[in-house]
N, C-alpha and C. Protein backbone atom coordinates (compact mmCIF):
# COMPACT_ATOMS: atom_id res chain seq x y z
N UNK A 1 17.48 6.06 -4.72
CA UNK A 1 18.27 7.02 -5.42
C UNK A 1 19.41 7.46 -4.50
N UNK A 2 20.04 7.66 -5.04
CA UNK A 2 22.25 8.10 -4.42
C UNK A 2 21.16 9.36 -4.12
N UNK A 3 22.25 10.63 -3.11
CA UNK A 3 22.21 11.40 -3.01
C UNK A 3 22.53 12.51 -4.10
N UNK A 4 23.63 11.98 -5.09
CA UNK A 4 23.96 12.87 -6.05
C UNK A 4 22.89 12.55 -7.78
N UNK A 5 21.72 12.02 -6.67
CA UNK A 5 20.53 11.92 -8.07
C UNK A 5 20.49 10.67 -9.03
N UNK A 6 21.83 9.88 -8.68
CA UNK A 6 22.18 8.59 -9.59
C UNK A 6 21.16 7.15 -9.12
N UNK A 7 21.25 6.65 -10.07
CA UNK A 7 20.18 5.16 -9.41
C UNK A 7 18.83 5.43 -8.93
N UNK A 8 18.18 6.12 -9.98
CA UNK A 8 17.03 6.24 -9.28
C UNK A 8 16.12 5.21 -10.03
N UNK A 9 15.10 4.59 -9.34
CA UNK A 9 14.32 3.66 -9.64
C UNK A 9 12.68 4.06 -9.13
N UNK A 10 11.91 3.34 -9.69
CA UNK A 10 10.17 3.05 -9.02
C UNK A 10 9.87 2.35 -8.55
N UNK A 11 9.35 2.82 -7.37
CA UNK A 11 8.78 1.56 -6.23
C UNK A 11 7.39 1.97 -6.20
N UNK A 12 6.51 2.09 -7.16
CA UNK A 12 5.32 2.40 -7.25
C UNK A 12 4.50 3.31 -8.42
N UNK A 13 4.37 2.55 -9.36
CA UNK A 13 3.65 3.44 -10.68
C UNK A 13 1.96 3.55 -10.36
N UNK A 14 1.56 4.20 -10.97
CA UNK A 14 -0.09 5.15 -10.75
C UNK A 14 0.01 6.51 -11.70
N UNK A 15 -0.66 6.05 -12.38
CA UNK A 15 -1.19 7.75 -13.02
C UNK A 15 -1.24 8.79 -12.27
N UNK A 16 -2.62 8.27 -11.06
CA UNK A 16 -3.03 9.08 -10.61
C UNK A 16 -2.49 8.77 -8.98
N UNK A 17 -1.40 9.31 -9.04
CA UNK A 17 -0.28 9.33 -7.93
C UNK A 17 0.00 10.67 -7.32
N UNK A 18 -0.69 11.21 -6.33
CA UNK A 18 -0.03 12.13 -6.02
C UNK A 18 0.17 12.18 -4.24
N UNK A 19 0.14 14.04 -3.75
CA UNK A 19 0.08 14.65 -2.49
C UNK A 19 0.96 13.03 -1.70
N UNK A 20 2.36 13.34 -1.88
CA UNK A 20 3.15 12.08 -1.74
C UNK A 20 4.22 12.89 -0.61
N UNK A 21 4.12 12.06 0.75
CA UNK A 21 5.30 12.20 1.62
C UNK A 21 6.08 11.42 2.37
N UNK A 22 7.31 11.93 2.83
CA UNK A 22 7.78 10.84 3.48
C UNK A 22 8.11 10.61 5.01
N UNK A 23 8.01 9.24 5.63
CA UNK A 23 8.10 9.52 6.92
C UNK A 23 9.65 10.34 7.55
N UNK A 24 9.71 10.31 8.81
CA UNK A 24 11.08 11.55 8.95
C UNK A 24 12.67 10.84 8.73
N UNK A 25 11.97 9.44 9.02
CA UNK A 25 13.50 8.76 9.23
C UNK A 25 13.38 7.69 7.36
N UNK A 26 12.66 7.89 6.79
CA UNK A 26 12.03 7.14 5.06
C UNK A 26 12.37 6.21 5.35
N UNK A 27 11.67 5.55 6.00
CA UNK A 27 11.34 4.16 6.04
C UNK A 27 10.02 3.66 5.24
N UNK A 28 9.18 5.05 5.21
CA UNK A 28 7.58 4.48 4.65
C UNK A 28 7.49 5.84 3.59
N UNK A 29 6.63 5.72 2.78
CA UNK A 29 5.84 6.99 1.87
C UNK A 29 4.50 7.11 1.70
N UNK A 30 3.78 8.06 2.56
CA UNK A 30 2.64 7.74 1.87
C UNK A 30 2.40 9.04 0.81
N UNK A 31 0.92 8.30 0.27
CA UNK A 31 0.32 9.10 -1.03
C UNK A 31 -1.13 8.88 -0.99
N UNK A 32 -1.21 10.00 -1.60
CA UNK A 32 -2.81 9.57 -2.30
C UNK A 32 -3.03 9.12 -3.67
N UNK A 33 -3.72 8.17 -4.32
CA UNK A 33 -4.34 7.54 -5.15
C UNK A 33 -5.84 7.76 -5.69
N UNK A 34 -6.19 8.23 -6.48
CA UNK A 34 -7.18 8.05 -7.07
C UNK A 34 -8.27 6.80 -6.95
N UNK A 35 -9.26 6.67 -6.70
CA UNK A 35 -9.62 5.23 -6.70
C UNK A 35 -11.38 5.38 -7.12
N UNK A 36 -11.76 4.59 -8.05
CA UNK A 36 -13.53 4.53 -8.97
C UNK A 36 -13.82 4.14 -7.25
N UNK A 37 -15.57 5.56 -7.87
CA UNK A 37 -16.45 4.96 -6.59
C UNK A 37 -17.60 4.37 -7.67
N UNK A 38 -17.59 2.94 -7.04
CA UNK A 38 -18.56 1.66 -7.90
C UNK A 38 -19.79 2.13 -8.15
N UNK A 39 -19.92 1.93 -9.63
CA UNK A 39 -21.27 2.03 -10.44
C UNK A 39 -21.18 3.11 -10.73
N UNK A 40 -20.41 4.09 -10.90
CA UNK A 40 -20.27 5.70 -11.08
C UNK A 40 -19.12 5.99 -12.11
N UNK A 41 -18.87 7.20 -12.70
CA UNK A 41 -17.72 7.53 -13.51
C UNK A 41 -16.92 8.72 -12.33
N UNK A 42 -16.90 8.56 -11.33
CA UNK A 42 -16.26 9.35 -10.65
C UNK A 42 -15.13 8.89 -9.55
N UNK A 43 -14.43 9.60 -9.26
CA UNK A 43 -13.39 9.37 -7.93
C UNK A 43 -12.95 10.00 -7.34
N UNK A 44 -12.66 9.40 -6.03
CA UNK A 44 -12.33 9.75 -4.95
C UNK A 44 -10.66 9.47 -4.35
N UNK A 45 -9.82 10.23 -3.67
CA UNK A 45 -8.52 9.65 -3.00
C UNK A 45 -8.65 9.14 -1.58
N UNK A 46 -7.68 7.96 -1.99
CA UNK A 46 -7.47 6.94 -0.66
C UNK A 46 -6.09 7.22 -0.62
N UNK A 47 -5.36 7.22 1.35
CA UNK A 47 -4.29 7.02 1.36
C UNK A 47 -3.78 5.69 1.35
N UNK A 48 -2.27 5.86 0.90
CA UNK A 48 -1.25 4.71 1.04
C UNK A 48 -0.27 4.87 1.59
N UNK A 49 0.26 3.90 2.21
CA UNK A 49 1.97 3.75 2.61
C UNK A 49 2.68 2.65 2.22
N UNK A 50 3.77 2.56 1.70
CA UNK A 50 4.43 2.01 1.05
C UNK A 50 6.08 1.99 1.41
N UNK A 51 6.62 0.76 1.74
CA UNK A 51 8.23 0.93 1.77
C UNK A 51 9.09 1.62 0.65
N UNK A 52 10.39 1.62 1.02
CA UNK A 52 10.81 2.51 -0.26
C UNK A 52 11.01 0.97 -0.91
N UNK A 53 11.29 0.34 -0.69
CA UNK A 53 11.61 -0.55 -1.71
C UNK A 53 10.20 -1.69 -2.41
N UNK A 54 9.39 -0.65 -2.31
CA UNK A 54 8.30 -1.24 -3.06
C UNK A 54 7.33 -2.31 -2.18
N UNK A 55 7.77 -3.13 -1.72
CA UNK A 55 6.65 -3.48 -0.74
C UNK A 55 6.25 -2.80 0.58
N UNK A 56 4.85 -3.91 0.77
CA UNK A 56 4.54 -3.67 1.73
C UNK A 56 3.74 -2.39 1.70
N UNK A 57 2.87 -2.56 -0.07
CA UNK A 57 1.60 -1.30 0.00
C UNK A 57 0.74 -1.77 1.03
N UNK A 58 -0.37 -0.58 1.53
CA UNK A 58 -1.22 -1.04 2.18
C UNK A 58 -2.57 0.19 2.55
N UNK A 59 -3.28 0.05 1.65
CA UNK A 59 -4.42 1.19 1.74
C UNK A 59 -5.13 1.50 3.11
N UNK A 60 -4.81 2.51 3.65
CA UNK A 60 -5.15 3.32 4.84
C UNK A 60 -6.12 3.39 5.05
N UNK A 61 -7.14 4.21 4.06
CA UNK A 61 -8.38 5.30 4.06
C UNK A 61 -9.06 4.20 2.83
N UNK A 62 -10.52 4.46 3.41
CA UNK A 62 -11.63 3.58 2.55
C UNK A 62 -12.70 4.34 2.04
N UNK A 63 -12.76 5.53 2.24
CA UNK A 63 -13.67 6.59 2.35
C UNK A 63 -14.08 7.29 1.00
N UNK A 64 -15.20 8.00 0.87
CA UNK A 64 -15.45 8.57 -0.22
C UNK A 64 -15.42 10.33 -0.35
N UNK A 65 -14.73 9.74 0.81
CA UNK A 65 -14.06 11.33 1.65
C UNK A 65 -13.38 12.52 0.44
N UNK A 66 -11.93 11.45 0.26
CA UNK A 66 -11.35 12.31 -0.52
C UNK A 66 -10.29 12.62 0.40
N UNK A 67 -9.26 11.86 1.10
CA UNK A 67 -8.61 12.41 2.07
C UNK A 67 -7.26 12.60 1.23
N UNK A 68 -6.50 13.88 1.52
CA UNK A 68 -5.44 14.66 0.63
C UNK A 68 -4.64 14.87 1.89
N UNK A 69 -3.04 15.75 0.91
CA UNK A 69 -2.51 15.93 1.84
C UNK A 69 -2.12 15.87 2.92
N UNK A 70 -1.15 14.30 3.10
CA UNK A 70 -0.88 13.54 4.34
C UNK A 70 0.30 14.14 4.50
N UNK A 71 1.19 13.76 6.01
CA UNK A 71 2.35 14.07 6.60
C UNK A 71 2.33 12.98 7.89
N UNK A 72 3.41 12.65 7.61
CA UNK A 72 3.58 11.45 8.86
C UNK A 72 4.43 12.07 9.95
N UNK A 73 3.76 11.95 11.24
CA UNK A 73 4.26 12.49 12.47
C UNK A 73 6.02 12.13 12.36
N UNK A 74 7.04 12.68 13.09
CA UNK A 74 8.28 12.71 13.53
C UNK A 74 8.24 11.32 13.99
N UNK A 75 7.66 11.06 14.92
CA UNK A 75 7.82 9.70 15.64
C UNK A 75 6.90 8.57 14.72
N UNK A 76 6.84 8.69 13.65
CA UNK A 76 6.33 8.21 12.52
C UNK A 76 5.35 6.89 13.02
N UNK A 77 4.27 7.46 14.33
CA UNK A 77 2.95 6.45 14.74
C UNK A 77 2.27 7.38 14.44
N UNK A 78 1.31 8.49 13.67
CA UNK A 78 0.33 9.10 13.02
C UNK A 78 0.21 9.72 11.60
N UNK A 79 -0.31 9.99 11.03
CA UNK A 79 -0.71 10.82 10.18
C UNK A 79 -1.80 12.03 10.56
N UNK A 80 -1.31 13.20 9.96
CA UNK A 80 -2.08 14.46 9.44
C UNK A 80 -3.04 14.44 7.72
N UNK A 81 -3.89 14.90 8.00
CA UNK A 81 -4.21 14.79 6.78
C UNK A 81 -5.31 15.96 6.57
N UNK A 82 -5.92 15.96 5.31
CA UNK A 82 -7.20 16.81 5.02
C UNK A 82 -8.31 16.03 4.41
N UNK A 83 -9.51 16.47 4.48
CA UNK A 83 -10.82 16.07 3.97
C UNK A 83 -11.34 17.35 3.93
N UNK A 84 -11.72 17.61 2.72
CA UNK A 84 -12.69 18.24 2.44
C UNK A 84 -12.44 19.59 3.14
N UNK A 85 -11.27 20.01 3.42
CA UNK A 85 -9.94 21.30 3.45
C UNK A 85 -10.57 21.61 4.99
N UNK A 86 -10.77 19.91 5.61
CA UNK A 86 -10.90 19.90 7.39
C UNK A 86 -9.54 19.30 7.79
N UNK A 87 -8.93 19.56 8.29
CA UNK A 87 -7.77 18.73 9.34
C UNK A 87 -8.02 17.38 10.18
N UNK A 88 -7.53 16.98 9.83
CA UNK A 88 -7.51 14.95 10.56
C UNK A 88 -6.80 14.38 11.12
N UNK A 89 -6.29 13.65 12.48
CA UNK A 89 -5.38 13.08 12.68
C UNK A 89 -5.82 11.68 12.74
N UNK A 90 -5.02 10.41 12.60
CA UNK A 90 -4.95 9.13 12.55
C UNK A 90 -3.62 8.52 12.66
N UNK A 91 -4.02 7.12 13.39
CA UNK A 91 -2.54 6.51 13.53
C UNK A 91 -2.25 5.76 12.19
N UNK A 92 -1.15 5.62 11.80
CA UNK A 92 -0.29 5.17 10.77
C UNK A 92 -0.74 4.10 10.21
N UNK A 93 -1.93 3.37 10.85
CA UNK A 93 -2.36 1.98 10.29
C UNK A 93 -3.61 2.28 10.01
N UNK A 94 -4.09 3.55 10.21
CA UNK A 94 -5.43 4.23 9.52
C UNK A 94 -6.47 4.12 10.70
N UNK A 95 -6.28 3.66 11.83
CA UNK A 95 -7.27 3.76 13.09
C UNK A 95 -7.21 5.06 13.74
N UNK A 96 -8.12 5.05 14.70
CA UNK A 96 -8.28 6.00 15.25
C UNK A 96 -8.56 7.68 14.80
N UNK A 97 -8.96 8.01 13.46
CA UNK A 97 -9.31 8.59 12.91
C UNK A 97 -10.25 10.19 13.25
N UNK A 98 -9.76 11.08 13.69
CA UNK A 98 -10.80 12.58 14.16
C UNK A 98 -9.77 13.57 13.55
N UNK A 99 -11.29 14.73 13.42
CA UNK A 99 -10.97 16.09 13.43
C UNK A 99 -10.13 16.82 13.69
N UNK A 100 -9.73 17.56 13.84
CA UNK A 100 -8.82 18.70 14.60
C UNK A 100 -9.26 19.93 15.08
N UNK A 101 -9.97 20.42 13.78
CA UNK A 101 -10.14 21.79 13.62
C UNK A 101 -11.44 21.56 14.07
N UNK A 102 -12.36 22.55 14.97
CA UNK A 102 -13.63 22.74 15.13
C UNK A 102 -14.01 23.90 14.28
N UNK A 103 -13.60 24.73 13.48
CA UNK A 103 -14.12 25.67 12.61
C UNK A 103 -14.42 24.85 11.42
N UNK A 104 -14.59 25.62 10.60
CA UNK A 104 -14.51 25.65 8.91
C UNK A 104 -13.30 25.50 8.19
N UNK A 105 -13.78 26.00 7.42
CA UNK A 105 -12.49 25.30 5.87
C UNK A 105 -10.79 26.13 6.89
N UNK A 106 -9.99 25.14 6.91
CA UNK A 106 -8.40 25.47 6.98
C UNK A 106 -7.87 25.38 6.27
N UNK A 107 -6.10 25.84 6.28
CA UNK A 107 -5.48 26.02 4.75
C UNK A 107 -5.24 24.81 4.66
N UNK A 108 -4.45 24.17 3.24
CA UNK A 108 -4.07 22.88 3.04
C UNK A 108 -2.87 22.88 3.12
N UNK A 109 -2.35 21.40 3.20
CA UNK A 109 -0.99 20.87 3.14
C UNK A 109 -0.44 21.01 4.89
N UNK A 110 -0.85 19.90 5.50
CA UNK A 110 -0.45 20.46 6.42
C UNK A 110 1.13 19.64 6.90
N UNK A 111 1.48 20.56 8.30
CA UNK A 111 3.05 19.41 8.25
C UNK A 111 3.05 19.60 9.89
N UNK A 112 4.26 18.84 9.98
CA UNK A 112 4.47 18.60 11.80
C UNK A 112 5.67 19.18 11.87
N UNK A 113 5.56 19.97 13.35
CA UNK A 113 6.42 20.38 13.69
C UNK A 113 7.61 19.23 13.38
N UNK A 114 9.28 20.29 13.56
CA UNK A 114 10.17 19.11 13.79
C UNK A 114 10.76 18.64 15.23
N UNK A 115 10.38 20.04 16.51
CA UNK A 115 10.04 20.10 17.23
C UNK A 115 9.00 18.97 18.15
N UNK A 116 8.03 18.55 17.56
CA UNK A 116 7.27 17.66 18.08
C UNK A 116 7.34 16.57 18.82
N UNK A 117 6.38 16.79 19.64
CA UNK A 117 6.49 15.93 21.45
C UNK A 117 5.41 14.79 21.76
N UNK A 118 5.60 13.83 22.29
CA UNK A 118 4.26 13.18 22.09
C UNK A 118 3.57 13.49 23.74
């Protein structure tokens, strides 16, 4: 999409498409997706990242977690995320995966400084 809102197109249809961000420099987007947990009528969200120009999906998270509300670091090698309204960090290709928070439930949506240092 132009800046003045013109040419806008889809690089990714899903119903159940949401908690959608972008890296700092948009090169990538991720989201969460809805996805059936097998033999059940229920679901769970997996993340994605995706180019803007449509390729190059590639499912992150495998979990029956439920992981929401991503944000891709400044230097766009991690993700922030939530489970189960716990805080998570992971690198961008879905490895390396921990906690943050040692308490209980934190607020949601979380974001990165713009500030941020590695």
């Amino acid at each position: 999409m132009n800046q003045d809102g013109s040419k806008q197109r889809s690089i990714f249809f899903s119903p159940q498409l949401f908690c959608t961000a972008w890296s700092q420099e948009g090169s990538r987007l991720i989201f969460g997706a809805l996805q059936p947990v097998p033999g059940t009528s229920l679901q769970y969200v997996d993340l994605f990242t995706i180019n803007p120009d449509g390729t190059d999906l590639t499912r992150i998270t495998t979990s029956a977690d439920g992981e929401t509300y991503p944000s891709i670091s400044p230097d766009g090698l991690r993700i922030v995320y939530m489970v189960n309204f716990r805080l998570f960090v992971m690198n961008i290709d879905g490895t390396g995966a921990h906690r943050l928070d040692a308490r209980g439930r934190t607020d949601e949506d979380p974001a990165w400084s713009p500030e941020f240092n590695n």
